[in-house]
Protein backbone atom coordinates (compact mmCIF):
# COMPACT_ATOMS: atom_id res chain seq x y z
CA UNK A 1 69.10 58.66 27.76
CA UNK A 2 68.02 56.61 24.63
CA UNK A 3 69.40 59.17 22.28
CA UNK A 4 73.30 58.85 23.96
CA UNK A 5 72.77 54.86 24.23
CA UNK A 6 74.16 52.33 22.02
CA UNK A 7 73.67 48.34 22.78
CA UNK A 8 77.65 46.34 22.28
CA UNK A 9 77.15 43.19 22.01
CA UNK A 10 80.43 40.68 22.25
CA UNK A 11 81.51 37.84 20.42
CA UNK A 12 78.28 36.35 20.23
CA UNK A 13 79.63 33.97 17.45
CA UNK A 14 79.30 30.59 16.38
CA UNK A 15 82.79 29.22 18.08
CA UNK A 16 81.87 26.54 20.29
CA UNK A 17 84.80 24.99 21.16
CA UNK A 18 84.54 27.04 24.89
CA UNK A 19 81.50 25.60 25.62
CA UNK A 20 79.47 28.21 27.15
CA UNK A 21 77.06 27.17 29.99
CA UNK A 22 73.45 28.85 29.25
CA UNK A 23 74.31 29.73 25.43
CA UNK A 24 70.63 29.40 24.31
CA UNK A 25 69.69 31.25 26.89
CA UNK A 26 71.97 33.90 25.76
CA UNK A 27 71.00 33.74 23.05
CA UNK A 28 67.38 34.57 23.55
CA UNK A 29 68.06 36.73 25.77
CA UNK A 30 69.78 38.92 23.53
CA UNK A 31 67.16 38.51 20.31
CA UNK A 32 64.81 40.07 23.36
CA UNK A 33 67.41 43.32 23.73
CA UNK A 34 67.87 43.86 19.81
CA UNK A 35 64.62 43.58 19.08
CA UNK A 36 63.55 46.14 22.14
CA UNK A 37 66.32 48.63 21.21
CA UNK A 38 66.10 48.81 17.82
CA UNK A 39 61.60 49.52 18.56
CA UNK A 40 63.53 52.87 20.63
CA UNK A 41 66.40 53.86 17.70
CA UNK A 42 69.03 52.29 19.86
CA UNK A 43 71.88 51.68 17.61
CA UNK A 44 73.48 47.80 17.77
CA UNK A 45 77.14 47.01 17.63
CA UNK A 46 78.60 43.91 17.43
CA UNK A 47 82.12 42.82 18.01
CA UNK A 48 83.54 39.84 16.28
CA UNK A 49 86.65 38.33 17.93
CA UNK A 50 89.47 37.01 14.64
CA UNK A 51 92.25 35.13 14.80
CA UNK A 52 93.74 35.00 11.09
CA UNK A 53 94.14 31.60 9.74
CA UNK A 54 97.35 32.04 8.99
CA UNK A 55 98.39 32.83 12.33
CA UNK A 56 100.05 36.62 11.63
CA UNK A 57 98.80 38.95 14.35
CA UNK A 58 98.08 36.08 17.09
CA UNK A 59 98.11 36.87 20.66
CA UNK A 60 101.42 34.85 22.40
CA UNK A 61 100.54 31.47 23.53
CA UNK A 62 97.35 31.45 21.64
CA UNK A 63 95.65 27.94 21.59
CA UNK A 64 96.56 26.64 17.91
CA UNK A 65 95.38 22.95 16.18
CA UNK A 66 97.57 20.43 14.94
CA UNK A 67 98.79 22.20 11.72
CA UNK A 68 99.03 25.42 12.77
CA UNK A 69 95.92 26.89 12.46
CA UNK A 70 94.74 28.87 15.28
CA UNK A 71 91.77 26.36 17.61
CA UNK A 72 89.10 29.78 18.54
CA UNK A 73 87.74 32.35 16.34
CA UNK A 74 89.71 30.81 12.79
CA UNK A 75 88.73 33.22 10.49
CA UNK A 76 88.77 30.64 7.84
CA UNK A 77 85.85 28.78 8.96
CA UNK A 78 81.95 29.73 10.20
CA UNK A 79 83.29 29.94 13.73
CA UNK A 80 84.39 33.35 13.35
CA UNK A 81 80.39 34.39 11.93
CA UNK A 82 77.12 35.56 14.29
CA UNK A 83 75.03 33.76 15.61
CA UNK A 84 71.96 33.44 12.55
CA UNK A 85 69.04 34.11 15.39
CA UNK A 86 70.79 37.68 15.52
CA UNK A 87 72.89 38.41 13.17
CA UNK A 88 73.47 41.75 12.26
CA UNK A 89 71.02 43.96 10.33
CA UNK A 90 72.76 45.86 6.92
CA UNK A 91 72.00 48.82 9.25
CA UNK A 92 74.00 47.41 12.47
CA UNK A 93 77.32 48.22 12.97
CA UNK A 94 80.30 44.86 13.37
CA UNK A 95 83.55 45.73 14.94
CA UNK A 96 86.04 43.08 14.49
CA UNK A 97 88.68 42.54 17.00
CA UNK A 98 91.96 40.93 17.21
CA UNK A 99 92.27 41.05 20.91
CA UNK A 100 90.41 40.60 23.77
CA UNK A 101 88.90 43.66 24.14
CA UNK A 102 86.57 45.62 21.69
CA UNK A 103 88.25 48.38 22.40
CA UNK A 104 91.79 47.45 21.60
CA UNK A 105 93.24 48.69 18.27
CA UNK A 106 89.56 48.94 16.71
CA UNK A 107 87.22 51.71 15.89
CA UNK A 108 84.58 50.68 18.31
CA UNK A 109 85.19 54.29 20.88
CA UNK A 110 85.92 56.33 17.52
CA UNK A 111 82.11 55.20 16.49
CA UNK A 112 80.05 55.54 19.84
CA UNK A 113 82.11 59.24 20.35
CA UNK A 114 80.55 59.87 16.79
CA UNK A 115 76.75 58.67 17.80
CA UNK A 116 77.35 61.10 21.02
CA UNK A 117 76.77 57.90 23.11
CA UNK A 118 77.61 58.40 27.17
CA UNK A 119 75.74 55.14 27.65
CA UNK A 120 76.84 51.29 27.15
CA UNK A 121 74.23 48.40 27.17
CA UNK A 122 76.50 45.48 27.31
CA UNK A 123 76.55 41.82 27.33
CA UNK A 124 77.99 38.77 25.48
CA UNK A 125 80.58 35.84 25.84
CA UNK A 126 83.09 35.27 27.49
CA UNK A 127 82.11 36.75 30.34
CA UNK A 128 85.52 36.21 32.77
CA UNK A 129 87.72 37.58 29.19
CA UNK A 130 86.59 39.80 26.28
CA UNK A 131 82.97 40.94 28.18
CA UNK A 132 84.93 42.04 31.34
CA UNK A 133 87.86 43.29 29.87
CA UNK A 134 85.50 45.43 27.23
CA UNK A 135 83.98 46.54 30.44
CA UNK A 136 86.50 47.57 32.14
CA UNK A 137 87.94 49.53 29.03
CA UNK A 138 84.34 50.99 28.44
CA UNK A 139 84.79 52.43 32.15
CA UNK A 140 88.34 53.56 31.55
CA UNK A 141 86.71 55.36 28.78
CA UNK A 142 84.27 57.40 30.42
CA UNK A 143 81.09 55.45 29.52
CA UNK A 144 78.30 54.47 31.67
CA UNK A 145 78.09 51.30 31.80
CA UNK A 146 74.57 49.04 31.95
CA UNK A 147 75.63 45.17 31.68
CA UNK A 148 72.52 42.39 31.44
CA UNK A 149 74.15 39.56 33.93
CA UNK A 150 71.91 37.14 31.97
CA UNK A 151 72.89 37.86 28.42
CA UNK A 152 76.82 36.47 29.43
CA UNK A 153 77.61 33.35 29.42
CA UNK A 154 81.56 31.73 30.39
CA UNK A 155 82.67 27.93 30.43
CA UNK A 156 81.69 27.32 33.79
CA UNK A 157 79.41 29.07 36.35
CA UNK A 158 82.61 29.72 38.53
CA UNK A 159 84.17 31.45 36.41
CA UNK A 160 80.76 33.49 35.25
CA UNK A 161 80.47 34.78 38.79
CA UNK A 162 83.52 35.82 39.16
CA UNK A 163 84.18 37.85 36.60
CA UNK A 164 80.49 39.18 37.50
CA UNK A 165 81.69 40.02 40.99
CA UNK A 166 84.82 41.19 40.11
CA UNK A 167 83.18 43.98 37.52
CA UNK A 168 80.81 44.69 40.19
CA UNK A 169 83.03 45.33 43.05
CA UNK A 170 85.36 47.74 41.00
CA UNK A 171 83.55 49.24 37.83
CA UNK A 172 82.21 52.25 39.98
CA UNK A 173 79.62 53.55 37.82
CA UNK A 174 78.47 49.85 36.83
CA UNK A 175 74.56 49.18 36.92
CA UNK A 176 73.79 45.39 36.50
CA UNK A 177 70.18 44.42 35.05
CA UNK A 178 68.62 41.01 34.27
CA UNK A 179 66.90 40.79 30.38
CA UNK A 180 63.58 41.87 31.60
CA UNK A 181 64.46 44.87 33.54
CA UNK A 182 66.28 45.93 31.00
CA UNK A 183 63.81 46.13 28.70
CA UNK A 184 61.73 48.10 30.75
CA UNK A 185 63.89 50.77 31.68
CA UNK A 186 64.45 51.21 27.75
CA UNK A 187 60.70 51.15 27.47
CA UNK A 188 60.74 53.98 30.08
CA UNK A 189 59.17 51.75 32.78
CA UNK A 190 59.68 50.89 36.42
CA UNK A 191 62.72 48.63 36.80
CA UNK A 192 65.00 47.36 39.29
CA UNK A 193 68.87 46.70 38.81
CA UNK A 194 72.14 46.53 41.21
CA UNK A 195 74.87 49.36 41.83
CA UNK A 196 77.13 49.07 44.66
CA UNK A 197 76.78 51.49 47.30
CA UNK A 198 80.77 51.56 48.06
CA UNK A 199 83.98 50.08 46.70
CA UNK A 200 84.56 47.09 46.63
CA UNK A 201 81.27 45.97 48.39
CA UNK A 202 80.66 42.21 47.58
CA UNK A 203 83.67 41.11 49.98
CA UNK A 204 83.44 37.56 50.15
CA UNK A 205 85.23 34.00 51.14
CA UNK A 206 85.03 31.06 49.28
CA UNK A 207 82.15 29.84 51.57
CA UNK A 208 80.40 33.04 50.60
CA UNK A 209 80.78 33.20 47.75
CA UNK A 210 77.75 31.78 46.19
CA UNK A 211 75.60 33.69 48.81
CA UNK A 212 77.42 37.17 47.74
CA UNK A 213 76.74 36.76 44.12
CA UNK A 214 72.91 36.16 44.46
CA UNK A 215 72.81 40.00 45.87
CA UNK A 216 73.70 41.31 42.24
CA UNK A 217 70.77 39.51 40.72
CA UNK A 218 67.92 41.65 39.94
């Protein structure tokens, strides 16, 4: 598998006007991952979400300051740049985005078709908008998809789980790992991680909800 893998990892930029819950964690999380799959000739991508300082080429109703300027992802400032614990290698690959999705309008499918990848390791920020909508594109796409649940991060925990739930109940071929199981099975070791066993499997109610998500936690 390691030879059709490549590791996509989203947004993980220095905007912090979202406030992600957990972003250190993330953070370390994901210096674990690079460091693991570049020690097995994984290839890294990274996306980088822009919106142009001038405002040409916003999305409708995007968030914009005082004077103009868009409020996320200004490509006039450092908000738009990666995080310095793991910014890219000359080697890596950055994909930069002017939508939600990393595969919208970019080269990102055009480059993993041309690596022969089949295989997605995915995480990154947000996780209820561009992580789950690159997921669900990845899937539209054909890939198989691996997500690490605890290299995501979103606002709020609410809206974390949902989007976590939502992947899980309708991304069919969708296997969801925590950071350390991940790095085994790229090691080629024993590992656990969650797949649902039928459609739309984690039906739950607000009151449980909380108990639902904890099954997809490996």
């Amino acid at each position: 598998m390691k030879s059709k893998t490549a590791l996509v990892l989203i947004d993980l930029q220095k905007e912090s006007n979202f406030g992600i819950n957990n972003m250190d964690r993330v953070i370390q999380n994901t210096k674990e991952i690079i460091k693991t799959s570049k020690a097995s000739n994984i290839p890294v991508i990274y996306t980088r979400q822009i919106n142009r300082f001038d405002g040409i080429g916003l999305s409708i109703g995007e968030p914009l300051n005082v004077d103009g300027t868009p409020y996320y992802y200004n490509s006039d400032t450092e908000q738009v740049d990666i995080f310095d614990e793991i910014k890219p290698d000359k080697d890596d690959i950055v994909i930069d985005k002017y939508r939600w999705s990393a595969f919208h309008e970019t080269s990102l499918d055009l480059i993993l078709r041309n690596l022969g990848v089949t295989d997605i390791i995915i995480g990154g920020v947000v996780t209820d908008g561009c992580l789950m909508t690159s997921t669900f594109d990845a899937y539209f796409r054909d890939y198989k998809i691996h997500l690490i649940e605890d290299m995501c991060g979103a606002s709020n925990e609410g809206a974390h789980m949902s989007a976590m739930i939502t992947m899980a109940n309708w991304i069919y071929n969708l296997k969801i790992y925590n950071t350390n199981n991940m790095k085994k099975k790229i090691n080629g070791e024993q590992h656990n991680f969650w797949e649902a066993n039928k459609v739309d499997s984690l039906k739950f109610t607000p009151e449980t909800f909380r108990e639902q998500y904890k099954k997809i936690k490996t």
